[in-house]
N, C-alpha and C. Protein backbone atom coordinates (compact mmCIF):
# COMPACT_ATOMS: atom_id res chain seq x y z
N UNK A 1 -54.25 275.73 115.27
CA UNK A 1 -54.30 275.63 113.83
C UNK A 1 -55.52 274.81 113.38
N UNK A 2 -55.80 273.75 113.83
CA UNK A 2 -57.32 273.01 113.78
C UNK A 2 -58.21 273.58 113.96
N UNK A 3 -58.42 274.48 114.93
CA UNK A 3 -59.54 275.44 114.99
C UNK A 3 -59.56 276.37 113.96
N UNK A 4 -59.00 276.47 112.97
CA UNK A 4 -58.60 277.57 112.15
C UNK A 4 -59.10 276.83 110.99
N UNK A 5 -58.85 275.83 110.75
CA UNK A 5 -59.03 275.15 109.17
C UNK A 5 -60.20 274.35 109.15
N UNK A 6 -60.92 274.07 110.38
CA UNK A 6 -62.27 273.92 110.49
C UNK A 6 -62.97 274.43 109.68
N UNK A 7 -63.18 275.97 110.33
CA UNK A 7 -63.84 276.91 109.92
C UNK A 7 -63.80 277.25 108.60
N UNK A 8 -62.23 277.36 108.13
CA UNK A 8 -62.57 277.16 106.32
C UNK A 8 -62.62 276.42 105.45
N UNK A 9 -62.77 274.90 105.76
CA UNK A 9 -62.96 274.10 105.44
C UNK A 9 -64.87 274.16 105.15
N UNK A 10 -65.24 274.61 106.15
CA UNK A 10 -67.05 274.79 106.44
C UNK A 10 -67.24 275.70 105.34
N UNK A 11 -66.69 276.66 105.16
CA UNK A 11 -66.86 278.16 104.52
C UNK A 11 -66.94 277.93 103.02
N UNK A 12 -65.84 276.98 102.32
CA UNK A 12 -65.74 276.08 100.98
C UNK A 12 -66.51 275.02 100.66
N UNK A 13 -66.62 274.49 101.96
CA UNK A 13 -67.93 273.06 101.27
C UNK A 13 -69.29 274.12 100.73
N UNK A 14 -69.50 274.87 101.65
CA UNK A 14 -70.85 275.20 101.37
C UNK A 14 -71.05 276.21 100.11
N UNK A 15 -69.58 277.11 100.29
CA UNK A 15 -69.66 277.91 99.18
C UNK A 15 -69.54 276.84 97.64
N UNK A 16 -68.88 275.68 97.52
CA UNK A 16 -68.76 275.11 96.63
C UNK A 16 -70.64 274.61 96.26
N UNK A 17 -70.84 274.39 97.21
CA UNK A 17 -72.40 273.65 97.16
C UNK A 17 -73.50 274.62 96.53
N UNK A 18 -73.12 275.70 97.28
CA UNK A 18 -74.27 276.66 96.21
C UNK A 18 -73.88 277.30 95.18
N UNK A 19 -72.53 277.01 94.78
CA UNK A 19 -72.55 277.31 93.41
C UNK A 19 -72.98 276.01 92.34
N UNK A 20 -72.91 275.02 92.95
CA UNK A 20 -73.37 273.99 92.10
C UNK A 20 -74.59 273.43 92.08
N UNK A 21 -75.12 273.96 93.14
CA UNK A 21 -77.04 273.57 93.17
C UNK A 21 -77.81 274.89 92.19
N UNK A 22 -78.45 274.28 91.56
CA UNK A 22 -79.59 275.33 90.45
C UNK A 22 -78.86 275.19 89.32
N UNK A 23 -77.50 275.31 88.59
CA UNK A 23 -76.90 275.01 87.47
C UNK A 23 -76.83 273.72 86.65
N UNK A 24 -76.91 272.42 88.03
CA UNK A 24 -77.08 271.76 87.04
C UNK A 24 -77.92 271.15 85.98
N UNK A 25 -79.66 271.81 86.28
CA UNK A 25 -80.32 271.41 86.14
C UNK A 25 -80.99 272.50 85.16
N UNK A 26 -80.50 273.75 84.91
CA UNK A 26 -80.74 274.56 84.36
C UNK A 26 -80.18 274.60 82.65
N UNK A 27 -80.70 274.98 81.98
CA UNK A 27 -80.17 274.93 80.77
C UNK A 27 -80.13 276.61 80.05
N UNK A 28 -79.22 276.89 79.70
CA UNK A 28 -79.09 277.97 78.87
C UNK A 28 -79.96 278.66 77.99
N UNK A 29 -80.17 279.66 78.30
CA UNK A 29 -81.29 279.89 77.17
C UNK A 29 -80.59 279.73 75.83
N UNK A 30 -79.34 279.71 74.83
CA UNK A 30 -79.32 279.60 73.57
C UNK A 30 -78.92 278.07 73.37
N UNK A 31 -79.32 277.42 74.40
CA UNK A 31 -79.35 276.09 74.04
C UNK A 31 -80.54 275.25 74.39
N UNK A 32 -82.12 276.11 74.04
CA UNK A 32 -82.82 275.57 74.54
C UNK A 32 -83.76 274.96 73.41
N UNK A 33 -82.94 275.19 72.17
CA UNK A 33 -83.18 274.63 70.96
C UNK A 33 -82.69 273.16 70.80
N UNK A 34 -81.64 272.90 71.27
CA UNK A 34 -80.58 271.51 70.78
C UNK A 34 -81.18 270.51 70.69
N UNK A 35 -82.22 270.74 71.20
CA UNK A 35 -83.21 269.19 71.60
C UNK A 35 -83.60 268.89 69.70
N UNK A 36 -83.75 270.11 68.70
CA UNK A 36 -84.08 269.79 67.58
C UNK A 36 -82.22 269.53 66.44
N UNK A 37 -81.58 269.38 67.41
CA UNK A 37 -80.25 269.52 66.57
C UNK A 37 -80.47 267.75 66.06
N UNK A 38 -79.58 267.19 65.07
CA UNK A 38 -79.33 265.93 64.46
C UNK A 38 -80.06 265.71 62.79
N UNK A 39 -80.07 264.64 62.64
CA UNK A 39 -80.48 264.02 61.19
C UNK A 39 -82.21 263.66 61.40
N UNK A 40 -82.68 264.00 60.45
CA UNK A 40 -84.82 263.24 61.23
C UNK A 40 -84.53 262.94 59.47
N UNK A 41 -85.82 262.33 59.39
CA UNK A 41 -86.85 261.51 58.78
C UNK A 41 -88.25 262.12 59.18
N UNK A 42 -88.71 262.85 58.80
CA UNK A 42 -90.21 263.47 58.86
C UNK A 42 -91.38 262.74 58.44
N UNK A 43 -92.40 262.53 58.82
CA UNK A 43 -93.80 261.65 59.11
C UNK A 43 -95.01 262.97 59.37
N UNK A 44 -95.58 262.26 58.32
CA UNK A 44 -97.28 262.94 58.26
C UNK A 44 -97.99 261.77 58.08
N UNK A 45 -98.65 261.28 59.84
CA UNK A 45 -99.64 260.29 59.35
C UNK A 45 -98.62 258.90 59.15
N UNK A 46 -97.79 258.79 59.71
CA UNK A 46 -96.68 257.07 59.39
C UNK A 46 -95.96 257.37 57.27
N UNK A 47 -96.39 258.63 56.99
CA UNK A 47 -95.86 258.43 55.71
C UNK A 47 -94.77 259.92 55.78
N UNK A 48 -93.86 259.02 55.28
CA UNK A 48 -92.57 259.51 54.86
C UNK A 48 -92.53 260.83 54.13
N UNK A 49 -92.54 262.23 54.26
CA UNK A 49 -92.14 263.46 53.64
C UNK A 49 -91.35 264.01 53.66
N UNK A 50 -90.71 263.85 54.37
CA UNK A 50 -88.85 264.27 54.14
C UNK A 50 -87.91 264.52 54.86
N UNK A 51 -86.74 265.15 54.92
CA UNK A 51 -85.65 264.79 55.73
C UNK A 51 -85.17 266.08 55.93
N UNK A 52 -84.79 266.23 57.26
CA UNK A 52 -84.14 267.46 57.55
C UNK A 52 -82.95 267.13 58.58
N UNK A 53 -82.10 268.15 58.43
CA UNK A 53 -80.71 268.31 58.82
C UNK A 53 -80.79 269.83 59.74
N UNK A 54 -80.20 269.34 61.13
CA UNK A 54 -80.27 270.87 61.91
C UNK A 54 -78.56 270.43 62.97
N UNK A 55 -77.81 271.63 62.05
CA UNK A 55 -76.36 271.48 62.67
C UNK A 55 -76.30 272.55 63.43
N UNK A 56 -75.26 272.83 64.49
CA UNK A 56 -74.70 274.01 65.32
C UNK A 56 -74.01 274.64 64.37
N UNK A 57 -73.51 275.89 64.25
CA UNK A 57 -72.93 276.60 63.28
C UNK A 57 -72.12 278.05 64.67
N UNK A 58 -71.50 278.37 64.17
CA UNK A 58 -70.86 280.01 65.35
C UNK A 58 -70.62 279.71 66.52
N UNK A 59 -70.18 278.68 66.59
CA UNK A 59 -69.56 278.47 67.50
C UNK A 59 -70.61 277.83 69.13
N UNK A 60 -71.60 277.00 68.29
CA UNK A 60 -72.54 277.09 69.17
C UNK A 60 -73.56 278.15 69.42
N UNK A 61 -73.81 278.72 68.50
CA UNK A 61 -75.08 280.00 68.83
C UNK A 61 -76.20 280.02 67.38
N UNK A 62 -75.79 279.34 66.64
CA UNK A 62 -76.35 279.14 65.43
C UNK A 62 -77.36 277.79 65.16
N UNK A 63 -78.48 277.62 65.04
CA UNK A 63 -78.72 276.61 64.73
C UNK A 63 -78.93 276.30 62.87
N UNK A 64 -78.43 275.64 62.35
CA UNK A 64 -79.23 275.95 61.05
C UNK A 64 -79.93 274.43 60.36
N UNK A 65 -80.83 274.91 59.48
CA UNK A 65 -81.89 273.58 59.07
C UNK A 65 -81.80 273.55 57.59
N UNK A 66 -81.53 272.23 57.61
CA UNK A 66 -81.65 271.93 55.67
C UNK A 66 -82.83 271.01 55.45
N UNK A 67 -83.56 271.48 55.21
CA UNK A 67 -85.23 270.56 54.85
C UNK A 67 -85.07 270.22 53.34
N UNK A 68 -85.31 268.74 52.89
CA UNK A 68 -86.09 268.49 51.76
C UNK A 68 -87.20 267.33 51.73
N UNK A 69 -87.62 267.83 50.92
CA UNK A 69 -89.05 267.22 50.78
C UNK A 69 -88.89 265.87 50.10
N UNK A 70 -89.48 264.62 50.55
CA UNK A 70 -89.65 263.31 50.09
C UNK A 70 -90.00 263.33 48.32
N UNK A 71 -91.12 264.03 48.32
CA UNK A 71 -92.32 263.93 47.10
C UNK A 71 -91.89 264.93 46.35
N UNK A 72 -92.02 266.52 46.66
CA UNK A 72 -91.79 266.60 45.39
C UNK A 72 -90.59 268.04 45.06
N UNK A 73 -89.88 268.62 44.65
CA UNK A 73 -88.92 269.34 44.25
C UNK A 73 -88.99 270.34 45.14
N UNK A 74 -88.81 270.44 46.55
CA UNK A 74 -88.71 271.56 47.61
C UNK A 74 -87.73 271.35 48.58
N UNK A 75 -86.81 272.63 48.63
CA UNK A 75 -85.85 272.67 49.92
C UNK A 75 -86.14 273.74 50.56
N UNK A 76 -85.48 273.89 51.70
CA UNK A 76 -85.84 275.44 52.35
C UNK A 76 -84.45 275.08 53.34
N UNK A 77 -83.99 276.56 54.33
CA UNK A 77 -82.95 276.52 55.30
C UNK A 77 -83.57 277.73 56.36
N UNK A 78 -83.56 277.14 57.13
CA UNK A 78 -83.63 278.06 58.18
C UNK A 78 -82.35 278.32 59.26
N UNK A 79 -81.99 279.61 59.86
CA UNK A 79 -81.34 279.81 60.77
C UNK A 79 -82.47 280.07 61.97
N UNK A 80 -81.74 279.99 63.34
CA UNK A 80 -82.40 280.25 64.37
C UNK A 80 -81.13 280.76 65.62
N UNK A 81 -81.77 281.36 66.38
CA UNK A 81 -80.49 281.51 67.34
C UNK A 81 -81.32 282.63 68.85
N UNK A 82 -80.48 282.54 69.47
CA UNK A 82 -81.63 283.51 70.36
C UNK A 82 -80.44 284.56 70.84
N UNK A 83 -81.49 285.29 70.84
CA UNK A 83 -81.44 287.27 70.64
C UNK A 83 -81.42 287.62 72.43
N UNK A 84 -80.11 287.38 72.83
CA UNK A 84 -80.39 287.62 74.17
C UNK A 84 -80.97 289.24 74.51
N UNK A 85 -80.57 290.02 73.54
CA UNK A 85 -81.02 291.94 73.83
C UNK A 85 -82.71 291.63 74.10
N UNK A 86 -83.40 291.01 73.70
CA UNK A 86 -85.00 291.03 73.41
C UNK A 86 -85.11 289.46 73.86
N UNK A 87 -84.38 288.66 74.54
CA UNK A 87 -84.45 287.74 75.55
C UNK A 87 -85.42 286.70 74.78
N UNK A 88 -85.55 286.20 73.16
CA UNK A 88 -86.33 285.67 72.31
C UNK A 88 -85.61 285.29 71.36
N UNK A 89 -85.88 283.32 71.02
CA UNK A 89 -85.12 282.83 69.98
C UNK A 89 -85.82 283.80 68.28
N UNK A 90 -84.86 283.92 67.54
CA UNK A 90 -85.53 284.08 66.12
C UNK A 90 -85.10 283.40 65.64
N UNK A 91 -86.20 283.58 64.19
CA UNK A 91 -85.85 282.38 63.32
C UNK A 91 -86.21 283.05 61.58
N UNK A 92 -84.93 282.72 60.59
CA UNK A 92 -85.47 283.02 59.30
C UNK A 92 -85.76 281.96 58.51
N UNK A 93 -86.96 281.48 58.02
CA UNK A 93 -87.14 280.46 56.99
C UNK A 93 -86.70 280.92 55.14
N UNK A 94 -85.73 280.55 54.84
CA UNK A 94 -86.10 280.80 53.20
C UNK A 94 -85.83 279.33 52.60
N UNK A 95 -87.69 279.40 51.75
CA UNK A 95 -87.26 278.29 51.04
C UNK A 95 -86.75 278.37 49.27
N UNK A 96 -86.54 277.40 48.43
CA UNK A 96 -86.16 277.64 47.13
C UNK A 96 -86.63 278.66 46.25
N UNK A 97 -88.13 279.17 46.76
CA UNK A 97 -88.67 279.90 45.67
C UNK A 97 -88.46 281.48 46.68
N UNK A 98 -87.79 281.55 47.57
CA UNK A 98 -87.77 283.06 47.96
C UNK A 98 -89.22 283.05 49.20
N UNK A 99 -89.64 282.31 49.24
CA UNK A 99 -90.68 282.84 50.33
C UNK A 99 -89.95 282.71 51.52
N UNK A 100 -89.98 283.09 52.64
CA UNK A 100 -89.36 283.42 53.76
C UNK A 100 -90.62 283.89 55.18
N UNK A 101 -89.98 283.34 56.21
CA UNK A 101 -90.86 283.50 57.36
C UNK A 101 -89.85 283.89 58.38
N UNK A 102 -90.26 285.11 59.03
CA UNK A 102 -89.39 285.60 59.80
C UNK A 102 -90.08 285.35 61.20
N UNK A 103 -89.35 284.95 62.25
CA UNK A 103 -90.36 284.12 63.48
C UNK A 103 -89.54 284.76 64.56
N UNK A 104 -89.96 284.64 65.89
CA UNK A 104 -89.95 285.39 67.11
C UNK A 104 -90.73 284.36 68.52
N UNK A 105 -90.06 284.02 69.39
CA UNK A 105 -90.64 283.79 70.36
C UNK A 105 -90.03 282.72 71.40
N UNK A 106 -90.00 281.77 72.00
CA UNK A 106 -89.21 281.29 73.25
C UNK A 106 -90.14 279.67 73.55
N UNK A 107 -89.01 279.15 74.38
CA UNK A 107 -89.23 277.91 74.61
C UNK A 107 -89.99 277.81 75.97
N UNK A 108 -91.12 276.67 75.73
CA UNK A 108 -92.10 277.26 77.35
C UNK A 108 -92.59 276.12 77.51
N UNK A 109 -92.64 275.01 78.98
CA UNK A 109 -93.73 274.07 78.82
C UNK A 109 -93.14 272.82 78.08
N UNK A 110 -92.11 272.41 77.41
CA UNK A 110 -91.54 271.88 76.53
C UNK A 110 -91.91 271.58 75.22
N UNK A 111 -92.15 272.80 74.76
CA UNK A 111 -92.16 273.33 73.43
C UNK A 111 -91.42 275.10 73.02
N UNK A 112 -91.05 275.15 72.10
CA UNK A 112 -90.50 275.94 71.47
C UNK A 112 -91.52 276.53 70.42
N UNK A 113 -92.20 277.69 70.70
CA UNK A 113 -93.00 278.44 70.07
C UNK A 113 -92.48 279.44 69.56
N UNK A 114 -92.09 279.91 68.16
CA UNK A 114 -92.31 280.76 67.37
C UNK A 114 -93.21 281.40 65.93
N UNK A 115 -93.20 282.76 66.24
CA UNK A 115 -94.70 283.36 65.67
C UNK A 115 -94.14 284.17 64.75
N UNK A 116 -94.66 284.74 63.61
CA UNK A 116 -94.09 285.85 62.78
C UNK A 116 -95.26 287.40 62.99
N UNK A 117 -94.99 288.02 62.36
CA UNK A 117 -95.80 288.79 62.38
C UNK A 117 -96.06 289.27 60.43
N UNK A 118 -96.76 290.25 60.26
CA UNK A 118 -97.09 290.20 58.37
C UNK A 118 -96.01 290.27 57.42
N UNK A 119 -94.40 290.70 58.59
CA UNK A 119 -93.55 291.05 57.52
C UNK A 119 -92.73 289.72 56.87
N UNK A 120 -93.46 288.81 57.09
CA UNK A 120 -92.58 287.69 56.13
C UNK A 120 -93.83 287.27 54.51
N UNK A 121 -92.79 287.40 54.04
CA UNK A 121 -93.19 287.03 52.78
C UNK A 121 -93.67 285.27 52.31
N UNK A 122 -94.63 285.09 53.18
CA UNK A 122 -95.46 283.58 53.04
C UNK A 122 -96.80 283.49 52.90
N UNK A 123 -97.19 282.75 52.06
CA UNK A 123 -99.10 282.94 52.12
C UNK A 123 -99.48 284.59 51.28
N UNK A 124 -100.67 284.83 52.52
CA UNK A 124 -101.16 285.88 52.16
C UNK A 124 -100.38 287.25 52.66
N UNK A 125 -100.98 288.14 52.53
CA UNK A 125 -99.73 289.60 52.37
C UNK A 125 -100.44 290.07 54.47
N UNK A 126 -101.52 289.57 54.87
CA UNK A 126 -102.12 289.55 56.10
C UNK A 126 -101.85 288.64 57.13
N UNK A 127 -100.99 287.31 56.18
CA UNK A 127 -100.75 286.05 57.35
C UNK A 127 -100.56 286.01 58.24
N UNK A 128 -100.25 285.52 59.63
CA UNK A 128 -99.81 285.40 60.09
C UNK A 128 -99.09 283.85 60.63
N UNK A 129 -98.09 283.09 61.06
CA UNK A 129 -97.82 282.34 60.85
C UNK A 129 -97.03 281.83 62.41
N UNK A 130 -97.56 280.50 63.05
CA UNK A 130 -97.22 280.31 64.31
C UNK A 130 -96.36 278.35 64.38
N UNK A 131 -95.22 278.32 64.67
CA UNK A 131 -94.63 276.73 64.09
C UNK A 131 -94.43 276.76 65.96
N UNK A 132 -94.86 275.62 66.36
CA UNK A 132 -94.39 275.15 67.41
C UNK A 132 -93.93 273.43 67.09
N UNK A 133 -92.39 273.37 68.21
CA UNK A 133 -91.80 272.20 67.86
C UNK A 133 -91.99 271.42 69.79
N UNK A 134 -92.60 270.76 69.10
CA UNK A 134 -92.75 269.70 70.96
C UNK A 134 -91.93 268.64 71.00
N UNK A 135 -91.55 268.33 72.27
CA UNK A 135 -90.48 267.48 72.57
C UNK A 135 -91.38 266.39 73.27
N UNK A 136 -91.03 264.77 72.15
CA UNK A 136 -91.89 263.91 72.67
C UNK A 136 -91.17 263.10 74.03
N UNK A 137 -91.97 262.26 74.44
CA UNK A 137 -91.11 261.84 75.34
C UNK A 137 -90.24 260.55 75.15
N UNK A 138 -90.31 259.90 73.63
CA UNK A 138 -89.55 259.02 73.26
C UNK A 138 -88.30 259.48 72.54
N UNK A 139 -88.01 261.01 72.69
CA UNK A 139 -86.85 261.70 71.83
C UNK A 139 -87.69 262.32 70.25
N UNK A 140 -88.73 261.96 69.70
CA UNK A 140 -89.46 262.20 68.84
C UNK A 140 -89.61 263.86 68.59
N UNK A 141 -90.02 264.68 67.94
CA UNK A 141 -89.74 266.11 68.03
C UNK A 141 -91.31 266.29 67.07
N UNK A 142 -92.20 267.00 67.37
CA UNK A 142 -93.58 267.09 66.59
C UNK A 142 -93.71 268.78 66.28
N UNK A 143 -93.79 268.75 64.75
CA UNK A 143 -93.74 270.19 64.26
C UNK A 143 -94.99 270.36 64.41
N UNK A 144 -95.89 271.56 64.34
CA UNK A 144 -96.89 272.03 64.27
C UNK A 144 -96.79 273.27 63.49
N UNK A 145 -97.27 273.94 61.96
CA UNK A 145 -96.98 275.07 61.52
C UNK A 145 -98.49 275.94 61.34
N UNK A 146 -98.90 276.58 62.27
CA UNK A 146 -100.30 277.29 61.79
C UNK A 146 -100.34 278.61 60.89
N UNK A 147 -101.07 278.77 60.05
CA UNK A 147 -101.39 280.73 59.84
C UNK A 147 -103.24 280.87 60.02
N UNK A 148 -103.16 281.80 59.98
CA UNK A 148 -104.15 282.87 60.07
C UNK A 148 -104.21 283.87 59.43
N UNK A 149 -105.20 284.32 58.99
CA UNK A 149 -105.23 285.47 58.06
C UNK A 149 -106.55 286.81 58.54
N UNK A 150 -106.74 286.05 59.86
CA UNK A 150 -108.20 287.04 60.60
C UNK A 150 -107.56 287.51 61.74
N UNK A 151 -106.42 287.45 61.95
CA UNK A 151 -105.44 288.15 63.78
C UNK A 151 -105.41 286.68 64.29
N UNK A 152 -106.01 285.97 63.70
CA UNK A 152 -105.78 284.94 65.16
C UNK A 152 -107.14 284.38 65.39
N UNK A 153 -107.89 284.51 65.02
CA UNK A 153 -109.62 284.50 65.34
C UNK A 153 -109.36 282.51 64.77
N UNK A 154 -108.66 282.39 63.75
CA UNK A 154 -108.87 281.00 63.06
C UNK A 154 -107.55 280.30 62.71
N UNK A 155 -107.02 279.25 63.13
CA UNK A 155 -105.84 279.12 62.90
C UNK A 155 -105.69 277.96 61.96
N UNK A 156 -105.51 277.69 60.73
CA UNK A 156 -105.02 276.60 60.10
C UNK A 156 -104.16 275.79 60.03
N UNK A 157 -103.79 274.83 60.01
CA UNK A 157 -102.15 273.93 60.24
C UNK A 157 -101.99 274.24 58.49
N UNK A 158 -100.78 274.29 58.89
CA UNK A 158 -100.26 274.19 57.02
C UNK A 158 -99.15 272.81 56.89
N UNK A 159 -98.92 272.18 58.28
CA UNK A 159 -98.09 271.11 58.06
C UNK A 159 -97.87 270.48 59.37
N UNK A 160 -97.77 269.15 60.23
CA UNK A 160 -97.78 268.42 61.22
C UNK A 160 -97.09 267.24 61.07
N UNK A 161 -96.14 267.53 61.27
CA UNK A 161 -94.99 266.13 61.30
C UNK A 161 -94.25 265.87 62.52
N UNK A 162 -93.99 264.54 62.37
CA UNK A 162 -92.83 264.21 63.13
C UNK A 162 -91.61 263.82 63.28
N UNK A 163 -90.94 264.77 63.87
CA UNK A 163 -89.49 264.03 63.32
C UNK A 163 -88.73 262.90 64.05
N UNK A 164 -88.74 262.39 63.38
CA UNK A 164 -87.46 260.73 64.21
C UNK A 164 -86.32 260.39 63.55
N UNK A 165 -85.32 260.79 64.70
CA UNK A 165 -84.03 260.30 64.47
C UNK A 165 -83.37 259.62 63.23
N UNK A 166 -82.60 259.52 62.55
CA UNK A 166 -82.17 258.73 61.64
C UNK A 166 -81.26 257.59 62.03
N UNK A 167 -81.53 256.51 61.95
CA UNK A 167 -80.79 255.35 62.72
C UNK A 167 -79.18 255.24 62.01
């Protein structure tokens, strides 16, 4: 009987072991957003522009964002969530006045890059529009929002903040 329970005793450690090596260290792709979930305080330059809110919503598959602006009469909400069929987070921006940015693209490098293409209604009717969110290494989260209006040849920032935690 010892010779018997040896052997499956061997057969379970190991099978237990490789199911638990590579998972834990791996993260989900529709949770490869969370890093922007909580309360911020937004910074351009050490000065204060405004505050945003990014809760889970569906049960965990939803991210959504309530932005307002410090200075002067602007909100906007975005949803985001990732599209496992096309293996790419999206994202819809609408702010108060109806402009809207419809975005596309995945987390790489530790940043989260998404791009639109002309069909969002922002800027020019040619824009194009690219927001990457970087993960600092003090927990800090740094927006980056570019467009272009030449394919890509020239890219403008339209906004560079940082977000920090709300104490």
């Amino acid at each position: 009987m010892k010779h018997l329970l040896f052997p499956i005793f061997i057969l379970l450690y190991f099978t237990s072991f490789s199911q638990n090596s590579g998972t834990d260290n791996t993260i989900l792709p529709h949770r490869l957003f969370d890093f922007w979930l909580g309360e911020w305080d937004v910074f351009t330059n050490d000065e204060l522009v405004g505050h945003n809110t990014i809760s889970l919503l569906q049960n965990g598959n939803l991210l959504q964002e309530n932005w307002v602006s410090e200075k002067e009469n602007f909100t906007g909400t975005s949803y985001s969530f990732y599209n496992e069929k096309i293996d790419k987070w999206q994202q819809i921006w609408i702010d108060k006045n109806g402009n809207n940015l419809l975005l596309k693209g995945n987390f790489d490098n530790g940043k989260m890059v998404l791009s639109s293409s002309t069909d969002s209604n922002m800027g020019e009717d040619q824009s194009l529009h690219r927001i990457s969110w970087i993960v600092m290494p003090n927990g800090d989260v740094k927006q980056i929002w570019e467009s272009t209006i030449d394919d890509g040849e020239i890219w403008s920032i339209q906004f560079e903040g940082v977000y920090k935690k709300k104490k």
